[in-house]
C-alpha atoms as a PDB file:
ATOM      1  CA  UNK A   1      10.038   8.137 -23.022  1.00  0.00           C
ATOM      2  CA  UNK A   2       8.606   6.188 -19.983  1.00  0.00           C
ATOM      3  CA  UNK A   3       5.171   6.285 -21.452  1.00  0.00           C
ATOM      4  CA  UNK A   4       5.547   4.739 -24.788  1.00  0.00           C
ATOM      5  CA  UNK A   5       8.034   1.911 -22.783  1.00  0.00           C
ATOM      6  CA  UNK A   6       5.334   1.069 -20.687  1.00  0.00           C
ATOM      7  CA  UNK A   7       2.462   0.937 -22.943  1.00  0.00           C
ATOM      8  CA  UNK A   8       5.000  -1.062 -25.220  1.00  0.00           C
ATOM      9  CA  UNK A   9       5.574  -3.260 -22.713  1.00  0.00           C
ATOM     10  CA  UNK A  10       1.804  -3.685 -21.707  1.00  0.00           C
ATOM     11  CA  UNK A  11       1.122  -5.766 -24.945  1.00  0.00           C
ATOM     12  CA  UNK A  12       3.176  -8.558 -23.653  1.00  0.00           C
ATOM     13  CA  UNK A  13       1.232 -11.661 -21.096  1.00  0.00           C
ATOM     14  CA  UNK A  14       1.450 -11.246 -17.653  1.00  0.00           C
ATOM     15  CA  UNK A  15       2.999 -15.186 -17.542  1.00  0.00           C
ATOM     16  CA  UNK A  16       6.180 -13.178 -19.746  1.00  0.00           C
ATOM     17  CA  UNK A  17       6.513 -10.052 -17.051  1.00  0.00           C
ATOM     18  CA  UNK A  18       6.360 -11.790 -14.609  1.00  0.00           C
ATOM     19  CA  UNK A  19       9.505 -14.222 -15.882  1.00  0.00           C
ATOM     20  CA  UNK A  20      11.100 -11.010 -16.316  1.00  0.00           C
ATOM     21  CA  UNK A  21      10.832  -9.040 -13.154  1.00  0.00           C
ATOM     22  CA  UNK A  22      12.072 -11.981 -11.396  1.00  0.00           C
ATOM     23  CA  UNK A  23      15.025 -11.831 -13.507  1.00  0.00           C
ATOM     24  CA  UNK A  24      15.363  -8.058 -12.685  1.00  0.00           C
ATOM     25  CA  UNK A  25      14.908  -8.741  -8.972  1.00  0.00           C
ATOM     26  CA  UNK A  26      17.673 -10.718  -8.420  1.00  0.00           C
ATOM     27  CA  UNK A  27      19.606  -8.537 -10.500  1.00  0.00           C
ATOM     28  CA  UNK A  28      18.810  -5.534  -8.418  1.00  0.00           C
ATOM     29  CA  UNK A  29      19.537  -7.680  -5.371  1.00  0.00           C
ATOM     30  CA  UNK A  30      22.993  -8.393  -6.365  1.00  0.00           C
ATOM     31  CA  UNK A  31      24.168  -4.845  -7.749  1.00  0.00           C
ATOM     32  CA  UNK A  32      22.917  -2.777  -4.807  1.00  0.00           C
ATOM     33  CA  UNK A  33      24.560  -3.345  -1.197  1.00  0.00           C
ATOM     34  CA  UNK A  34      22.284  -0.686   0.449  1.00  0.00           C
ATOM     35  CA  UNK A  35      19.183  -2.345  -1.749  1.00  0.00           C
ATOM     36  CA  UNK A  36      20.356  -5.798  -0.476  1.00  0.00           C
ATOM     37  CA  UNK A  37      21.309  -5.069   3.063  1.00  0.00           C
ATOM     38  CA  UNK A  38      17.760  -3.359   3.640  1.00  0.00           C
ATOM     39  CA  UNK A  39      15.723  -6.093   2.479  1.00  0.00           C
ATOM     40  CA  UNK A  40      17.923  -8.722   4.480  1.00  0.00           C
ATOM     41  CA  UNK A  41      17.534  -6.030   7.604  1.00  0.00           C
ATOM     42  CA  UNK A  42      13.835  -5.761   7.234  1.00  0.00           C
ATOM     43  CA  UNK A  43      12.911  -9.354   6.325  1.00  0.00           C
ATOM     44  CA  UNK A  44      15.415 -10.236   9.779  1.00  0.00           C
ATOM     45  CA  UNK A  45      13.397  -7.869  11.506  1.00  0.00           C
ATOM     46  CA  UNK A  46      10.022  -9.231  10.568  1.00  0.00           C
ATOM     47  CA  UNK A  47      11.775 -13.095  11.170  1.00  0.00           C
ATOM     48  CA  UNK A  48      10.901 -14.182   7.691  1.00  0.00           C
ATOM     49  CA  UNK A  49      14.230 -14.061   6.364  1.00  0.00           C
ATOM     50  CA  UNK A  50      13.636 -17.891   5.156  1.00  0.00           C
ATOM     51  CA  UNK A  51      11.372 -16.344   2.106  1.00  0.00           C
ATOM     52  CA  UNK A  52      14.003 -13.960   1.126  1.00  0.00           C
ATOM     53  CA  UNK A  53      14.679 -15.665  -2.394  1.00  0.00           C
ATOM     54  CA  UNK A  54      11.180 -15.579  -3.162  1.00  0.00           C
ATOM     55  CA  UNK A  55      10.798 -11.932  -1.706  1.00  0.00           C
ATOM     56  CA  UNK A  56      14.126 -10.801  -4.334  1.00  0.00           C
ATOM     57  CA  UNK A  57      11.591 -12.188  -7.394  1.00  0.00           C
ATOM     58  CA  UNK A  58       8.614 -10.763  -6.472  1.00  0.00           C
ATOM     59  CA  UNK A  59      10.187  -7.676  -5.468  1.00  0.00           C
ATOM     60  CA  UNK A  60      11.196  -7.567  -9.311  1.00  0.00           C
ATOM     61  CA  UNK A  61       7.685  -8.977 -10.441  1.00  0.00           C
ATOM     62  CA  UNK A  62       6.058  -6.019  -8.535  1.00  0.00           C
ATOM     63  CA  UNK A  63       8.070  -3.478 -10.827  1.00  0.00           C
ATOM     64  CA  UNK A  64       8.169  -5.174 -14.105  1.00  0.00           C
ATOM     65  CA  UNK A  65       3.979  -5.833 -13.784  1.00  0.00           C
ATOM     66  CA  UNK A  66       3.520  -1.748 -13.608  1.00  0.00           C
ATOM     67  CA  UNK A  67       3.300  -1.800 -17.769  1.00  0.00           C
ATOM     68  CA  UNK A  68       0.470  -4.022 -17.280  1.00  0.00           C
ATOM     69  CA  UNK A  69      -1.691  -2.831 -14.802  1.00  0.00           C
ATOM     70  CA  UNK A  70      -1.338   0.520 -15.756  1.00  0.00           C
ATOM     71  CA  UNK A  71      -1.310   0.799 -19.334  1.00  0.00           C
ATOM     72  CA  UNK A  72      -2.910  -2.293 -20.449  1.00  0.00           C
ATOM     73  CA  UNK A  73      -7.015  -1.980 -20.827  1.00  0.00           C
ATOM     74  CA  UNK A  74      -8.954  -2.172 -17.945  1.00  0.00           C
ATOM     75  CA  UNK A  75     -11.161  -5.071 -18.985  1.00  0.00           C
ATOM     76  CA  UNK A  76      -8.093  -7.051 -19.586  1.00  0.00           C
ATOM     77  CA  UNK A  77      -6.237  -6.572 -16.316  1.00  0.00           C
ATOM     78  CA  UNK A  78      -9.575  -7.766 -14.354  1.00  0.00           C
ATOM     79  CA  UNK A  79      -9.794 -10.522 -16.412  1.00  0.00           C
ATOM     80  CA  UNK A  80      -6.469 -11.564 -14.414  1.00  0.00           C
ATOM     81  CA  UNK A  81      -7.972 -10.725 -11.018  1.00  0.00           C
ATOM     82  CA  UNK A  82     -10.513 -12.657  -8.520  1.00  0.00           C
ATOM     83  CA  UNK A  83     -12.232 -11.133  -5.276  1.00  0.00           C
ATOM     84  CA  UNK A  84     -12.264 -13.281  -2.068  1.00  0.00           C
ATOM     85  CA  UNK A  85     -14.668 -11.846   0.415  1.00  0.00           C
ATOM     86  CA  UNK A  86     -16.170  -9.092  -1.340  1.00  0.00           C
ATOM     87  CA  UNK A  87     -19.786  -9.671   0.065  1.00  0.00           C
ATOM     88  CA  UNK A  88     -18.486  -7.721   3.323  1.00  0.00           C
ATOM     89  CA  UNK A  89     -17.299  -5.185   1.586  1.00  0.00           C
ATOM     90  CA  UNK A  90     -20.705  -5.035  -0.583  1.00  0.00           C
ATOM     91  CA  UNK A  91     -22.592  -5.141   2.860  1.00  0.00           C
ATOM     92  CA  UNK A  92     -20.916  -1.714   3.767  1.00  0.00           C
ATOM     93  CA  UNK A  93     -21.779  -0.426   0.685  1.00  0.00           C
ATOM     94  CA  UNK A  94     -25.313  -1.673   1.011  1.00  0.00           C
ATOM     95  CA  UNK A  95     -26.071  -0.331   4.270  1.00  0.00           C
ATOM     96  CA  UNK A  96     -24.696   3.233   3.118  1.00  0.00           C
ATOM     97  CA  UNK A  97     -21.722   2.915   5.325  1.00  0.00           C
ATOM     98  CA  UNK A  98     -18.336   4.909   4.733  1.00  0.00           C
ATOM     99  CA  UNK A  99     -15.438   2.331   3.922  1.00  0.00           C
ATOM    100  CA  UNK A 100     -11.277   2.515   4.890  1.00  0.00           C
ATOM    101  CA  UNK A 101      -9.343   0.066   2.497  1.00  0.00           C
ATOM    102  CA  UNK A 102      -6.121  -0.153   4.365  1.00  0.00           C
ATOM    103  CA  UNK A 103      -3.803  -1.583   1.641  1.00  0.00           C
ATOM    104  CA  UNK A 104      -0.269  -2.408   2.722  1.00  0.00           C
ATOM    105  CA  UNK A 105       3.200  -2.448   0.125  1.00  0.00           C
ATOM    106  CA  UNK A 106       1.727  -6.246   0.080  1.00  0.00           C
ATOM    107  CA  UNK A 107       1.404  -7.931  -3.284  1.00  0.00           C
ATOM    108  CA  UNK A 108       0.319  -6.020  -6.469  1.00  0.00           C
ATOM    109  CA  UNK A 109      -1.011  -2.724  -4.668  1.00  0.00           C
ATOM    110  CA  UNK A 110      -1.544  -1.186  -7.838  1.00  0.00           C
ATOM    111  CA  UNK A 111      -4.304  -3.344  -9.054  1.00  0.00           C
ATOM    112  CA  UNK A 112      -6.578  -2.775  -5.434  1.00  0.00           C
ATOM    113  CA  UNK A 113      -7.800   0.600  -5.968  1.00  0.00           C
ATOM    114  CA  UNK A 114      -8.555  -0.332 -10.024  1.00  0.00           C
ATOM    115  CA  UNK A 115     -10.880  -3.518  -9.398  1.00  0.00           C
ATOM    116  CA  UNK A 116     -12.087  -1.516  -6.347  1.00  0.00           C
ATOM    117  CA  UNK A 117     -13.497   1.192  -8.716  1.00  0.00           C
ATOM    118  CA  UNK A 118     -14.952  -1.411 -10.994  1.00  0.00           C
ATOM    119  CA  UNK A 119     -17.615  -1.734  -8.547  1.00  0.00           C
ATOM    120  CA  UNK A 120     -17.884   1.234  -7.261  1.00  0.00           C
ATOM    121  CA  UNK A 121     -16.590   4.886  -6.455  1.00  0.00           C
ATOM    122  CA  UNK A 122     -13.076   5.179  -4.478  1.00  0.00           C
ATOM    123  CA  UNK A 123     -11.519   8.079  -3.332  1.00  0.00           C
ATOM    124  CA  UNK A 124      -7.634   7.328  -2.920  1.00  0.00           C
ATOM    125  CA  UNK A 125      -4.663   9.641  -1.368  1.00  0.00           C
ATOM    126  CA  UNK A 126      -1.982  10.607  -3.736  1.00  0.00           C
ATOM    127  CA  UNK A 127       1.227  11.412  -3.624  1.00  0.00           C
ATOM    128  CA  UNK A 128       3.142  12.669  -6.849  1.00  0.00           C
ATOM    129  CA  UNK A 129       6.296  11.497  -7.692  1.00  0.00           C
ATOM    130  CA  UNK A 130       9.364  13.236  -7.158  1.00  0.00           C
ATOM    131  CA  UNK A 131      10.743  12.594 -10.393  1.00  0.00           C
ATOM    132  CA  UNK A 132       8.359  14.774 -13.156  1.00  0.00           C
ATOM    133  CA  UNK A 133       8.511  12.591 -15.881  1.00  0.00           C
ATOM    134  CA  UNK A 134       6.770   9.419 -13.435  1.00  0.00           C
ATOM    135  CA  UNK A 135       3.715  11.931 -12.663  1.00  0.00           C
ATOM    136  CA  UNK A 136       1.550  12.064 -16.288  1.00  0.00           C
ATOM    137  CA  UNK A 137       2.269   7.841 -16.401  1.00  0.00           C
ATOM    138  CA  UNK A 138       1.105   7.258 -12.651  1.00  0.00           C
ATOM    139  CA  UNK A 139      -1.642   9.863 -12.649  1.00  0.00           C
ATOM    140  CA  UNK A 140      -2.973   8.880 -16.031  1.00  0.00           C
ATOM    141  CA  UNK A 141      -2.958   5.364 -14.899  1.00  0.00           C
ATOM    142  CA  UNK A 142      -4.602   6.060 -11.300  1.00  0.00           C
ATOM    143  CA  UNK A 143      -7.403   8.574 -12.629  1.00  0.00           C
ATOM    144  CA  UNK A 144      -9.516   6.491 -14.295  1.00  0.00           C
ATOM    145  CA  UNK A 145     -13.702   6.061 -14.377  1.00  0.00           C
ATOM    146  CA  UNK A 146     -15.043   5.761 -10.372  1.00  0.00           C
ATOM    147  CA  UNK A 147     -11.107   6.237  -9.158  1.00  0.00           C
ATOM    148  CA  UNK A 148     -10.933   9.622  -7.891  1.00  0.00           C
ATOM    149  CA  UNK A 149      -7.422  11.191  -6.458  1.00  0.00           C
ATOM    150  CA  UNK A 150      -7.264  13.399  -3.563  1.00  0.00           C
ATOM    151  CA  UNK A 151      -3.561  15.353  -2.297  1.00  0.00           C
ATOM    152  CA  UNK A 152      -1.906  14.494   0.083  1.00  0.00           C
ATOM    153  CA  UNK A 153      -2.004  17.611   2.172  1.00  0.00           C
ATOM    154  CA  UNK A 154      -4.560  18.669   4.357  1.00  0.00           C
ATOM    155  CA  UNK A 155      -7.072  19.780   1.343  1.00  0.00           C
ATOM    156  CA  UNK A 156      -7.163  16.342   0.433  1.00  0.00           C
ATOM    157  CA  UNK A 157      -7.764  14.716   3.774  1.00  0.00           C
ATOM    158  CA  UNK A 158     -11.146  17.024   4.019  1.00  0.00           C
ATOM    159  CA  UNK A 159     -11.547  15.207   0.691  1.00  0.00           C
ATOM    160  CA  UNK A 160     -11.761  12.224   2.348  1.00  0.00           C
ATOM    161  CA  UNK A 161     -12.869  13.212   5.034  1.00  0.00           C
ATOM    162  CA  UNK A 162     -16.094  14.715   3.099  1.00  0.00           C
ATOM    163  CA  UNK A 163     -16.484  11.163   1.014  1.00  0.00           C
ATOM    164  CA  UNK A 164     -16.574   9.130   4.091  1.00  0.00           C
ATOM    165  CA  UNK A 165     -19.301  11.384   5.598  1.00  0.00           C
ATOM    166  CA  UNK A 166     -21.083  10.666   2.148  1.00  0.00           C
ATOM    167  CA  UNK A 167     -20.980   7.087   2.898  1.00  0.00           C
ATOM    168  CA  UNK A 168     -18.285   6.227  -0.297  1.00  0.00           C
ATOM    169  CA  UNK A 169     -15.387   4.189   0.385  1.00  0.00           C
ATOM    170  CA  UNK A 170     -11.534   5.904   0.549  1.00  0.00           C
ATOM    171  CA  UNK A 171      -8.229   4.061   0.127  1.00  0.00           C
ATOM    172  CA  UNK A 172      -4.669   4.460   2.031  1.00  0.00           C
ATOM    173  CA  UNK A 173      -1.423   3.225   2.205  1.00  0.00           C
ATOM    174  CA  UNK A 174      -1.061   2.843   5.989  1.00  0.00           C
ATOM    175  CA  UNK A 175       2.587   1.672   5.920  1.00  0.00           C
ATOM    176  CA  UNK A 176       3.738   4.551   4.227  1.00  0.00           C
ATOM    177  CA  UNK A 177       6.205   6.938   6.064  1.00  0.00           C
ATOM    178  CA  UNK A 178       4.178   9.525   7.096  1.00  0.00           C
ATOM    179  CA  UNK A 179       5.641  13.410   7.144  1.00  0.00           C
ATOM    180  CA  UNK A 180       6.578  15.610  10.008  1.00  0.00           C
ATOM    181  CA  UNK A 181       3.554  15.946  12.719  1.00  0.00           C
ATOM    182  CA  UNK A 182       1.236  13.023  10.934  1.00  0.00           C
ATOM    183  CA  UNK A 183       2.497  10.177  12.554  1.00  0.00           C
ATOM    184  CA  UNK A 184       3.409   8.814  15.931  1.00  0.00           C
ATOM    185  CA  UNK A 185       5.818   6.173  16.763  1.00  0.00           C
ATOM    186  CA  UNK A 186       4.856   2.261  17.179  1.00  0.00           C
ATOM    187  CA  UNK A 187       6.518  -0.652  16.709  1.00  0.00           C
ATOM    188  CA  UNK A 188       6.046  -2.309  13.393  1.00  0.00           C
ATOM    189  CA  UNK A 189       7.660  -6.046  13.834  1.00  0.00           C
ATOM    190  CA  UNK A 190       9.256  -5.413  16.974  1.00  0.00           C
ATOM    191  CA  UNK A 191      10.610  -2.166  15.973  1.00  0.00           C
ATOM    192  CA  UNK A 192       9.649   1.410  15.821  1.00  0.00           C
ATOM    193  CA  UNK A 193       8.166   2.964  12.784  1.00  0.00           C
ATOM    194  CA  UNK A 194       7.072   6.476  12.343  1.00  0.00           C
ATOM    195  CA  UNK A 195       3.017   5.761  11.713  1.00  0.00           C
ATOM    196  CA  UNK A 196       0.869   7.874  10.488  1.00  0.00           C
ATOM    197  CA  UNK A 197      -2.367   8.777  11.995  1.00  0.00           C
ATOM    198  CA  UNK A 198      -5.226   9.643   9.202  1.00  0.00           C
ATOM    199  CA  UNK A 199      -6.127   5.830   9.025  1.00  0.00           C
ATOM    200  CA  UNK A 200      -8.023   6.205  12.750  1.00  0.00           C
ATOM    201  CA  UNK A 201      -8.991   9.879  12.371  1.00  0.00           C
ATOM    202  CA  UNK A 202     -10.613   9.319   9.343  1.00  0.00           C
ATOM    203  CA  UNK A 203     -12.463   6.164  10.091  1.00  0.00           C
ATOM    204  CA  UNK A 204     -13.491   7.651  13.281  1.00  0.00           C
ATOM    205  CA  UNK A 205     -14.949  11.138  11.623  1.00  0.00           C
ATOM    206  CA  UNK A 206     -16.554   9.371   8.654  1.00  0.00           C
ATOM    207  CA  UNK A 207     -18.012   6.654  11.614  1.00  0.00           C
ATOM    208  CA  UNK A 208     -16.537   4.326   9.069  1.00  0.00           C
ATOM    209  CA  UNK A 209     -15.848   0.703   8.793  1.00  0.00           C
ATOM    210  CA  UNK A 210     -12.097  -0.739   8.341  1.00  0.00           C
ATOM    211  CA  UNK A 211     -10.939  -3.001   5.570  1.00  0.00           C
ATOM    212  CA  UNK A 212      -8.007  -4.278   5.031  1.00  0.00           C
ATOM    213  CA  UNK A 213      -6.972  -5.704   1.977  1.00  0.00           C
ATOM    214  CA  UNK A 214      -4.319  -6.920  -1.020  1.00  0.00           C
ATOM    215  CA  UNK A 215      -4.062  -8.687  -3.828  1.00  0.00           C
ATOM    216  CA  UNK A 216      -2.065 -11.775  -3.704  1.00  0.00           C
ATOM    217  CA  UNK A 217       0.156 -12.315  -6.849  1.00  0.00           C
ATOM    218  CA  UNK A 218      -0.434 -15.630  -8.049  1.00  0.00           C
ATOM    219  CA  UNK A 219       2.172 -17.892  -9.256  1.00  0.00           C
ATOM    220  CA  UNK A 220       3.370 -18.586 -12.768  1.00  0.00           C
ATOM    221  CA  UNK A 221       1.843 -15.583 -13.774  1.00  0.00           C
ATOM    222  CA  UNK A 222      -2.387 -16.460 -13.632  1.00  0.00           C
ATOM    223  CA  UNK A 223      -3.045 -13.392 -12.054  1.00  0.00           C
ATOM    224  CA  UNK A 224      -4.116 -12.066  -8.895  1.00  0.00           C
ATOM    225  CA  UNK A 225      -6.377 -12.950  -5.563  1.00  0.00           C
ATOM    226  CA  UNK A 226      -7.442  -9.698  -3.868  1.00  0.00           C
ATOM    227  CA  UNK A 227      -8.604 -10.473  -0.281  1.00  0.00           C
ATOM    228  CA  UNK A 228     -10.898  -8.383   1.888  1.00  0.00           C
ATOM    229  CA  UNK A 229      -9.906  -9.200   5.191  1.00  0.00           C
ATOM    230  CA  UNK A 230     -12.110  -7.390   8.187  1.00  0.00           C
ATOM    231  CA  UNK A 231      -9.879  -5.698  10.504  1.00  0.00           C
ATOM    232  CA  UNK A 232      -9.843  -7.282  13.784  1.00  0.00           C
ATOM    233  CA  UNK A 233      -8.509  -4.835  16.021  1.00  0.00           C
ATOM    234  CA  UNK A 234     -10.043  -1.666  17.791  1.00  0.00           C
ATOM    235  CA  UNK A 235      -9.591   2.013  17.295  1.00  0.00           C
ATOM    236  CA  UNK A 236      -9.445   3.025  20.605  1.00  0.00           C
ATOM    237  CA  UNK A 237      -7.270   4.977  23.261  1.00  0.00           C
ATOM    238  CA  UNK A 238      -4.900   7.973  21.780  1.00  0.00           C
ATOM    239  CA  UNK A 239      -2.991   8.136  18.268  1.00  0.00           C
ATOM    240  CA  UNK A 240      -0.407   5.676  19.804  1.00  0.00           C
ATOM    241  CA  UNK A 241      -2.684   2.885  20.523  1.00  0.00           C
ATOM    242  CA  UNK A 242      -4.422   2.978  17.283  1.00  0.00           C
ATOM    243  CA  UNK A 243      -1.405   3.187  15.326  1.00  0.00           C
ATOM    244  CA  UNK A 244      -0.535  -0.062  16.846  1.00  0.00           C
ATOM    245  CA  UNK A 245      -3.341  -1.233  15.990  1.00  0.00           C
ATOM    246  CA  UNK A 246      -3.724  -0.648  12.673  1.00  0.00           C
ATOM    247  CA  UNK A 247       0.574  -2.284  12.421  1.00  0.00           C
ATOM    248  CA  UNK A 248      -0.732  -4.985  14.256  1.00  0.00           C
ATOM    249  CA  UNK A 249      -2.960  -6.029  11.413  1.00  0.00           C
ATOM    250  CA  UNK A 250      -0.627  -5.080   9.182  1.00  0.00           C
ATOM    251  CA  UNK A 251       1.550  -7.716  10.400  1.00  0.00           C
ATOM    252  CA  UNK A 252      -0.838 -10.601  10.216  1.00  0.00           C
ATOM    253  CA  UNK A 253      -2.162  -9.586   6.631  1.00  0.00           C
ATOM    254  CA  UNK A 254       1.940  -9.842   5.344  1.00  0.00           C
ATOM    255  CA  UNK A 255       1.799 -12.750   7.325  1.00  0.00           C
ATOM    256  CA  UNK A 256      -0.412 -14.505   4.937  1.00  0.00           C
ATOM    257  CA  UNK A 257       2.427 -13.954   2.177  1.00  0.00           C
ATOM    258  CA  UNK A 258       5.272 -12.284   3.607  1.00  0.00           C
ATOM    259  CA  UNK A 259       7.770 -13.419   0.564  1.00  0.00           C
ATOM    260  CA  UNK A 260       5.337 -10.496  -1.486  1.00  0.00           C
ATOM    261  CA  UNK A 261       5.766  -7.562   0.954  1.00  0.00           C
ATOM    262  CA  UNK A 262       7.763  -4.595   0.167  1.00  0.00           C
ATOM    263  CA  UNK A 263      10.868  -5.247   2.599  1.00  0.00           C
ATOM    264  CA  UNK A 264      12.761  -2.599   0.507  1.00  0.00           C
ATOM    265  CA  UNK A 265      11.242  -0.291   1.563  1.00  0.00           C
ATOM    266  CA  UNK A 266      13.014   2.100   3.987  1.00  0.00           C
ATOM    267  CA  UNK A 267      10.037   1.545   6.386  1.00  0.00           C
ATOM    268  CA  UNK A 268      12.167   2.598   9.830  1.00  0.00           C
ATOM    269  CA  UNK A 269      13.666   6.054   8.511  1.00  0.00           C
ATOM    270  CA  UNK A 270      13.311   8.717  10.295  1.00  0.00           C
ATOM    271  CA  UNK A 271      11.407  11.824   8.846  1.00  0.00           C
ATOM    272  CA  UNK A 272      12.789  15.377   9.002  1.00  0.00           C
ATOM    273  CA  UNK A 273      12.045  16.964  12.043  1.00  0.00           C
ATOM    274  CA  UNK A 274      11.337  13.885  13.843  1.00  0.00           C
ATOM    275  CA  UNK A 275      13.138  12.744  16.776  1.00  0.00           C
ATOM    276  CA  UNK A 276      14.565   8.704  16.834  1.00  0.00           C
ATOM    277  CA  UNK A 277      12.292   7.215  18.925  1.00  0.00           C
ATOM    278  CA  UNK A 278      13.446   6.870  22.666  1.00  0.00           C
ATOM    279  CA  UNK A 279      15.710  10.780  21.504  1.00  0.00           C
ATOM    280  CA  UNK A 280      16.683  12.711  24.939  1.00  0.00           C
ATOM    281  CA  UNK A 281      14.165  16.053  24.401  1.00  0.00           C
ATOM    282  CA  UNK A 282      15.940  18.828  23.335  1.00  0.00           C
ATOM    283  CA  UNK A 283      16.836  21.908  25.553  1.00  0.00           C
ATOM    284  CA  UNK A 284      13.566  24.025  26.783  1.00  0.00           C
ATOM    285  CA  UNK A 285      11.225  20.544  25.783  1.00  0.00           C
ATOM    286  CA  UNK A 286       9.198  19.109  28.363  1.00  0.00           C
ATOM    287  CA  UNK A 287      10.344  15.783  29.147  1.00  0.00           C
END
């Protein structure tokens, strides 16, 4: 049933989704305690908790726009988006240089990868949903022309791995909870967050050039900004330091628009397996 809703729902202007995922943020926000008591944690945590009405609508905006960007045509959903700085990202490509897009739960995501592929081949790591009936919507609307989907287990990172040597351009979610064993703990707005460590390895085995980037929802509906941003840190030392790193400049891009980040997102849990940061070892560990 999900796929007819959304391609139902994809007919309607982005001005009109928009009005109405604002309207289902705030009533998301005030039905769920554990839903509202994260995002007032997180945003807290961050110290932007003076954007938390705005961050309840776009939270909402950034579910109800889904129909659109994935279902609508993919002429019309560029028509709604502008690059800023995409001549550094064309230099890359120019040069025959392997790119990294890190692209944070900041703004519309979704529509990255898409205008991404527009102009040329992208490789991104995918996860598939644990509920069934999401995976033939979100893989139908990821797969498309020049957007390519690789697993995300260890056959998918030689994927990657193997596109970056090629000199093509990959894309991650760098602020996504990594799984037992691919992370390593660093602080993430003062506070420690499992982080996972492909971003660097990759980057470094594909002798690759960082990006970061996101697309900035506009107000009132007119669309989107997506923003290349070079990343201004360095990728060296062990898995701890660039892990920083790479949360470092994943603190100043939300900066730029912190009322669109994800702050629902359960972003200090603690995987299976893993110990709590700062955990006593366990018997017959090495301290």
């Amino acid at each position: 049933m999900l796929v007819p809703i959304f391609r139902f729902l994809s007919i309607f202007p982005l001005p009109f989704l928009h009005a109405l995922g604002a309207a289902l943020g705030w009533l998301v926000y005030l039905s769920s305690p554990s839903y509202r008591r994260r995002m007032r944690d997180n945003m807290a945590q961050a110290g932007y908790s003076r954007h938390l009405s705005a961050a309840i609508a776009e939270a909402g905006k950034s579910i109800v726009e889904l129909p659109f960007i994935w279902c609508a045509r993919p002429e019309r959903v560029s028509r709604h988006a502008t690059d800023e700085n995409w001549a550094i990202v064309q230099a890359e490509l120019d040069a025959g240089r392997g790119i990294v897009f890190l692209t944070p739960h900041l703004g519309c995501f979704e529509i990255v990868a898409q205008e991404i592929a527009l102009r040329t081949e992208l490789m991104v790591m995918y996860r598939p949903p644990k509920k069934a009936a999401l995976k033939p919507l979100i893989e139908g609307a990821r797969a498309r022309d020049n957007l390519l989907l690789a697993p995300a287990n260890m056959s998918g990172v030689r994927m990657l791995a193997k596109c970056l040597k090629k000199g093509k351009p990959i894309g991650l979610l760098p602020d996504q909870v990594p799984q037992e064993g691919e992370g390593v703990w660093a602080t993430f707005f003062g506070r420690a967050a499992y982080t996972m460590t492909l971003p660097a390895k990759l980057a470094q085995l594909g002798d690759a050039t960082v990006i970061v980037t996101y697309a900035e929802r506009l107000p009132g509906g007119k669309g989107y900004v997506i923003r290349f941003v070079p990343f201004d840190g360095t990728l060296e030392g062990g898995a701890a330091e660039q892990a920083q790193a790479i949360n470092h400049a994943m603190e100043r891009l939300i900066a730029r628009s912190p009322s669109q980040y994800f702050w629902s997102y359960n972003r200090y849990k603690v995987p299976a397996g893993i110990d709590a940061p700062g955990a006593a070892p366990q018997a017959g560990e090495q301290a």
